[in-house]
N, C-alpha and C. Protein backbone atom coordinates (compact mmCIF):
# COMPACT_ATOMS: atom_id res chain seq x y z
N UNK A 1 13.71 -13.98 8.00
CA UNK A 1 13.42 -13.25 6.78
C UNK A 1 13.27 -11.77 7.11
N UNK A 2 13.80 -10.79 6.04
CA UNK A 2 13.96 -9.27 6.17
C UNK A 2 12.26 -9.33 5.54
N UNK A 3 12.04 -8.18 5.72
CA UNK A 3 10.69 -7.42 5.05
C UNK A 3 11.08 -6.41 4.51
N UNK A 4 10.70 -5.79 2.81
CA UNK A 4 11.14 -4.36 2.66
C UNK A 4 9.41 -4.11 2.02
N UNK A 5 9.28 -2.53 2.25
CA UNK A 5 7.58 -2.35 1.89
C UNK A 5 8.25 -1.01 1.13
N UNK A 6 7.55 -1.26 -0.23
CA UNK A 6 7.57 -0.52 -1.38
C UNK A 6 6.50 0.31 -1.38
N UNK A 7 6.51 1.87 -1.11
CA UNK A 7 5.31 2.50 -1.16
C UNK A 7 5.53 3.85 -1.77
N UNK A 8 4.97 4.33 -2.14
CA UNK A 8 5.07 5.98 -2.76
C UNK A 8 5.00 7.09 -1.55
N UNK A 9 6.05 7.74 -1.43
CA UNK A 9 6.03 8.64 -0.07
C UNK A 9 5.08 10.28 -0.82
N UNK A 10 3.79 9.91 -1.04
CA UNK A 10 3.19 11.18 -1.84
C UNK A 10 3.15 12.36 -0.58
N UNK A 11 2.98 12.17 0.59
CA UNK A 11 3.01 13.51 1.61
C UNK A 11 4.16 14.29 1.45
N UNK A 12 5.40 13.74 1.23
CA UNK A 12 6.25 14.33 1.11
C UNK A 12 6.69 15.56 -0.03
N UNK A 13 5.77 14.85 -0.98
CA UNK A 13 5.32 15.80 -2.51
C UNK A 13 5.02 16.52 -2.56
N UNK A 14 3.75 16.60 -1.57
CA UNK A 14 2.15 16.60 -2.24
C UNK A 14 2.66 18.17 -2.18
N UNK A 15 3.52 18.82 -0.94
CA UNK A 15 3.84 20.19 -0.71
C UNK A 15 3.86 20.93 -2.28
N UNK A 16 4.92 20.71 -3.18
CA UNK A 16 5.35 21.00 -4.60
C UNK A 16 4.21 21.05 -5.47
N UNK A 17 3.54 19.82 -5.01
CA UNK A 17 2.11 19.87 -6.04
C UNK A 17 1.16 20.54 -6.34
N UNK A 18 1.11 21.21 -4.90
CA UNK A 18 0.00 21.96 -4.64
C UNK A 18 0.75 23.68 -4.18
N UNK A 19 1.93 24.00 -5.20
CA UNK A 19 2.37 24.81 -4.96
C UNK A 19 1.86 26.24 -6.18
N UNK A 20 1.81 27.25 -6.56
CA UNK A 20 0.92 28.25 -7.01
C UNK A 20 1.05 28.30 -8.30
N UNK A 21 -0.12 28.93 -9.16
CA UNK A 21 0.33 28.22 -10.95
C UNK A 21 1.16 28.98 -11.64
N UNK A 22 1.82 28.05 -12.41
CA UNK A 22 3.08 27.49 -12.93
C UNK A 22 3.11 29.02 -13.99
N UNK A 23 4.16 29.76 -13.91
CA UNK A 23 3.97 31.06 -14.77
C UNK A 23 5.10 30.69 -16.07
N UNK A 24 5.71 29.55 -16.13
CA UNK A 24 6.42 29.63 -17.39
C UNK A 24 6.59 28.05 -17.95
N UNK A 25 6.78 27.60 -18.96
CA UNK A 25 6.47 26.57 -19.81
C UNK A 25 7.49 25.37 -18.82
N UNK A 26 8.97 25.76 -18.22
CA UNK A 26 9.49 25.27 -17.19
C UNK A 26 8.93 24.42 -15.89
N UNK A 27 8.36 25.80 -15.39
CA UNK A 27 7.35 25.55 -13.76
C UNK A 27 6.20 24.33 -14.43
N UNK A 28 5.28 24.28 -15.31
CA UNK A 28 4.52 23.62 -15.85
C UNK A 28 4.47 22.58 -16.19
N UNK A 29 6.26 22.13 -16.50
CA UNK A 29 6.66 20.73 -16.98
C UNK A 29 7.12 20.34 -15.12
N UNK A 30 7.69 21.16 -14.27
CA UNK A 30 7.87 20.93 -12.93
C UNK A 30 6.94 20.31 -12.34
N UNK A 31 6.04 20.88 -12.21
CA UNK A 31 4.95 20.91 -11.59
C UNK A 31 3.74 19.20 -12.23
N UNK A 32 3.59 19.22 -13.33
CA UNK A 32 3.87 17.66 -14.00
C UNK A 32 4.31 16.71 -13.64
N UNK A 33 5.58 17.14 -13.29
CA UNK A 33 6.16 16.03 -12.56
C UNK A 33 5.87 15.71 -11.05
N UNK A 34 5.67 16.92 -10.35
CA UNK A 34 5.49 16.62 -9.51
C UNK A 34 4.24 15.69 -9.26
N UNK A 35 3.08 16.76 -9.87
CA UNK A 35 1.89 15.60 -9.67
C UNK A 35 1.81 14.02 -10.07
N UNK A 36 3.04 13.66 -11.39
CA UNK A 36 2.82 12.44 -11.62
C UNK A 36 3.00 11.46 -10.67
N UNK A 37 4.45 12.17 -9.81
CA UNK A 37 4.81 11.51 -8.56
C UNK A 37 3.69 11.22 -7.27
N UNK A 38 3.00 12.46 -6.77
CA UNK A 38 2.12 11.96 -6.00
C UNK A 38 1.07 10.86 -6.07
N UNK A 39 0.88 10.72 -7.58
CA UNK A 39 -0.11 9.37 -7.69
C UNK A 39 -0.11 8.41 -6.83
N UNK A 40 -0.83 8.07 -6.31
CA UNK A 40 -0.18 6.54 -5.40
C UNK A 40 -0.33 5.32 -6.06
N UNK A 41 0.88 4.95 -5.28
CA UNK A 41 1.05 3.10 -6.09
C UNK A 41 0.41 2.24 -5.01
N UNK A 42 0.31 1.51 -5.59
CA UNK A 42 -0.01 0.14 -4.51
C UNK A 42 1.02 -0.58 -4.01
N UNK A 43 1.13 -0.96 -2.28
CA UNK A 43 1.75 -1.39 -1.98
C UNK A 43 2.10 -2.34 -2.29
N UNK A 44 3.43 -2.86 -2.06
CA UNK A 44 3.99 -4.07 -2.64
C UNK A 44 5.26 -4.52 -1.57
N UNK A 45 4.55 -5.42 -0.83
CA UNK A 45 5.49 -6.26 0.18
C UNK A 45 6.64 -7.63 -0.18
N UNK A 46 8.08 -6.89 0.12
CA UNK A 46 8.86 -7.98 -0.30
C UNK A 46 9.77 -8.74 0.85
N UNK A 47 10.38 -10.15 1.08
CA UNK A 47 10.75 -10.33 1.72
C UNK A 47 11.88 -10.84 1.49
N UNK A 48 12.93 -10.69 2.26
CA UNK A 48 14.39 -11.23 1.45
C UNK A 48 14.50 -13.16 2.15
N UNK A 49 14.62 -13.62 1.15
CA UNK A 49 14.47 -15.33 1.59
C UNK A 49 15.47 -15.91 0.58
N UNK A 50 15.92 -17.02 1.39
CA UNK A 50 16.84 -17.25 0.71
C UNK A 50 16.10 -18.87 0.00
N UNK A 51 16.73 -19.79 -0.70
CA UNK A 51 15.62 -20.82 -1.52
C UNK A 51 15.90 -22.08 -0.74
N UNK A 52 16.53 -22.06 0.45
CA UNK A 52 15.83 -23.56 0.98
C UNK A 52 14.38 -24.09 0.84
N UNK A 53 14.50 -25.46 1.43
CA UNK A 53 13.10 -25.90 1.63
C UNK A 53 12.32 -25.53 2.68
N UNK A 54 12.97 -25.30 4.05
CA UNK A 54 12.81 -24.62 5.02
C UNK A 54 11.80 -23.32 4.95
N UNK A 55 12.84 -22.41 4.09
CA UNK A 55 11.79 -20.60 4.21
C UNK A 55 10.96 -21.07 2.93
N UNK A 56 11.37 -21.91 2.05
CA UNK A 56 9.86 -22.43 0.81
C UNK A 56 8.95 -22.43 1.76
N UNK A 57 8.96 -23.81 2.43
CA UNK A 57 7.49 -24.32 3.13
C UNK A 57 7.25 -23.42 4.12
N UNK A 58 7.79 -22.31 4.90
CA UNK A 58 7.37 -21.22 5.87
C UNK A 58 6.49 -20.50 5.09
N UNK A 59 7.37 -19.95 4.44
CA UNK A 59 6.47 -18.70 3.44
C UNK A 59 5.47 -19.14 2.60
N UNK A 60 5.54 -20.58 1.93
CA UNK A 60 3.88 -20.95 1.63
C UNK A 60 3.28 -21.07 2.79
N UNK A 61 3.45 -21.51 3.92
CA UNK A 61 2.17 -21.47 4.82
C UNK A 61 1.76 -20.54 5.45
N UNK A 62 2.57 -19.15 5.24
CA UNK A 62 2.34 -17.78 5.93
C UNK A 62 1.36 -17.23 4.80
N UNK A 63 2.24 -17.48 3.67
CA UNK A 63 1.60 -16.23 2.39
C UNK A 63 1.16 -17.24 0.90
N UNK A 64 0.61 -18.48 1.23
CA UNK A 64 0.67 -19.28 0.15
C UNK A 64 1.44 -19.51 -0.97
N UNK A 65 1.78 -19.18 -2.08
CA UNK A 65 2.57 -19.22 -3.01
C UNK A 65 4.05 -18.99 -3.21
N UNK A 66 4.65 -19.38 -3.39
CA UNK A 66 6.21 -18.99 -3.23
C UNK A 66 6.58 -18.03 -4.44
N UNK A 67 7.03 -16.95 -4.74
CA UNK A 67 7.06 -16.10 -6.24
C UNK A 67 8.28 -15.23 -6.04
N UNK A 68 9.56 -15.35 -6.35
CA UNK A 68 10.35 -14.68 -6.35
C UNK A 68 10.65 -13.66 -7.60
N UNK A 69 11.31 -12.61 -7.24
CA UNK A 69 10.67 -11.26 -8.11
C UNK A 69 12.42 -11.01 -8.08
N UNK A 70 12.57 -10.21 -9.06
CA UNK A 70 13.98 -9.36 -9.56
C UNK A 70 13.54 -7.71 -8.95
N UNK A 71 14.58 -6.97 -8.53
CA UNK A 71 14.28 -5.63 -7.76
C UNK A 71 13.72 -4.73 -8.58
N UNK A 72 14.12 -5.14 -9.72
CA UNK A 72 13.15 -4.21 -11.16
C UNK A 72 11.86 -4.42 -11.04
N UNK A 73 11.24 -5.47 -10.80
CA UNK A 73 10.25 -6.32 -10.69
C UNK A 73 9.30 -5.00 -9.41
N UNK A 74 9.99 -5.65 -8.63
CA UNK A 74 9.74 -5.08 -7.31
C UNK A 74 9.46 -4.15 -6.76
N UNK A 75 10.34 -2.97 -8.09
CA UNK A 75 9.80 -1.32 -7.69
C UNK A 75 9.09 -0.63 -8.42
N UNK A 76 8.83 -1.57 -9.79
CA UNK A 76 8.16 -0.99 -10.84
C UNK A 76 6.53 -2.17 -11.03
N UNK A 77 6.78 -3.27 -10.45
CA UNK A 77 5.39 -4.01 -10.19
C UNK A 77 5.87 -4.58 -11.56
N UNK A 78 4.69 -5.33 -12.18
CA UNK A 78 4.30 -6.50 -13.01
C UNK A 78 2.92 -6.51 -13.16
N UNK A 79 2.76 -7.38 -14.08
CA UNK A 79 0.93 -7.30 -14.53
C UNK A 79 0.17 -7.99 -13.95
N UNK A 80 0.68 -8.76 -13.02
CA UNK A 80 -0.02 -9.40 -12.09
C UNK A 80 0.03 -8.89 -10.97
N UNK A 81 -1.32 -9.36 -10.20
CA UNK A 81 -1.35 -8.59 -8.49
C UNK A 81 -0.40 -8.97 -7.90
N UNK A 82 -0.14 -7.83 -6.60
CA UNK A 82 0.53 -8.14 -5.68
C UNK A 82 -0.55 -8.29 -4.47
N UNK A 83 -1.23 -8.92 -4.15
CA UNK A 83 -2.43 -9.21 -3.07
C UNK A 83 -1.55 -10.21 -1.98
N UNK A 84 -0.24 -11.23 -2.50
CA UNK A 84 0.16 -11.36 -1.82
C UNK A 84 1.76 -11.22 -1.82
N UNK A 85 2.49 -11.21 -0.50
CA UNK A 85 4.46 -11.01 -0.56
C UNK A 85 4.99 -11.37 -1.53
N UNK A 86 5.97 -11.05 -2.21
CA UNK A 86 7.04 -12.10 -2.76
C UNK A 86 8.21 -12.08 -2.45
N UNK A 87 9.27 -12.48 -2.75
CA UNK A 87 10.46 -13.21 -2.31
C UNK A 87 11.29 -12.29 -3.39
N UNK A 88 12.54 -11.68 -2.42
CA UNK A 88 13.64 -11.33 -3.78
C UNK A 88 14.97 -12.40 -2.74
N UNK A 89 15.70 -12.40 -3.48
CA UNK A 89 17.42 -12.95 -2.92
C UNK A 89 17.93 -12.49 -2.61
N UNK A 90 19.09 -12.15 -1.82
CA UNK A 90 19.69 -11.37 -1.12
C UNK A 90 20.55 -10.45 -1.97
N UNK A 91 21.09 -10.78 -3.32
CA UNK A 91 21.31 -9.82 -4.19
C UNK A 91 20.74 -9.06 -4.69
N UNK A 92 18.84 -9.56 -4.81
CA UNK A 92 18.21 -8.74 -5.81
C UNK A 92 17.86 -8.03 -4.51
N UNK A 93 17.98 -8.23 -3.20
CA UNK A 93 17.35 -7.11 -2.04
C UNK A 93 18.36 -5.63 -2.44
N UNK A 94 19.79 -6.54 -2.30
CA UNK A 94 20.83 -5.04 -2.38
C UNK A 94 20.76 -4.38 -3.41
N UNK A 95 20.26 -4.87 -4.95
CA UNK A 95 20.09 -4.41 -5.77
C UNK A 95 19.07 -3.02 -5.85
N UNK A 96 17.95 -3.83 -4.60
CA UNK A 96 16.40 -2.54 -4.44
C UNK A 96 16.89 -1.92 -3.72
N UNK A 97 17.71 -2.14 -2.83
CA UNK A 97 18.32 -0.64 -1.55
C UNK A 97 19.17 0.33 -2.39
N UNK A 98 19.82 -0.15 -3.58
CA UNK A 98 20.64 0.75 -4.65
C UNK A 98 19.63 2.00 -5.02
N UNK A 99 18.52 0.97 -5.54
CA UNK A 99 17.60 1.54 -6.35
C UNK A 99 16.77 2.52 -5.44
N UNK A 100 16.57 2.20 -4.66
CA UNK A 100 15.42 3.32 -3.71
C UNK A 100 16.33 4.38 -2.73
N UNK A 101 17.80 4.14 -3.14
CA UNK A 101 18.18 5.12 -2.59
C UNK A 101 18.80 6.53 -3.56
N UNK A 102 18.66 6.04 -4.55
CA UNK A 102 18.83 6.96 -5.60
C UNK A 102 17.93 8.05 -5.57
């Protein structure tokens, strides 16, 4: 099984965020954005598995529950915790490498 870890890279931001105040209605909506970005998310650990019975019964006895997630799912979260991994498919993995490389 692959591992991919979904996290907010805010250091990389934080530079823009904390850059000097905003002198026109432009810089102000910039600068907005920037800070919305630094917020931090909560991590969210995914693992690419494919649906035998095999990586089923592994991954319940590593991470209890078996919960496979769509890459939408995955980068934008759900209303339920992520306290523990979930499972995407090997399409919905390539789907999140699309997405996080944008």
């Amino acid at each position: 099984m692959r591992v991919l870890v979904l996290a907010a890279a805010a250091a990389l931001i934080a530079g823009s965020a904390q850059a000097a105040p905003a002198t026109t209605v432009q810089d102000a909506a910039r600068d907005a954005v920037a800070r919305e970005s630094v917020t931090p998310r909560v991590e969210r650990v995914v693992y690419v598995c494919d649906r035998s019975e095999l990586t089923r019964r592994a991954f319940a006895r590593e991470h209890g529950e078996v919960k496979f997630v769509t890459a939408e799912e995955a980068l934008n979260g759900s209303s339920d915790s992520w306290a523990a991994p979930r499972c995407v498919s090997e399409v919905e993995a390539a789907k999140l490498n699309a997405m996080l490389q944008r």
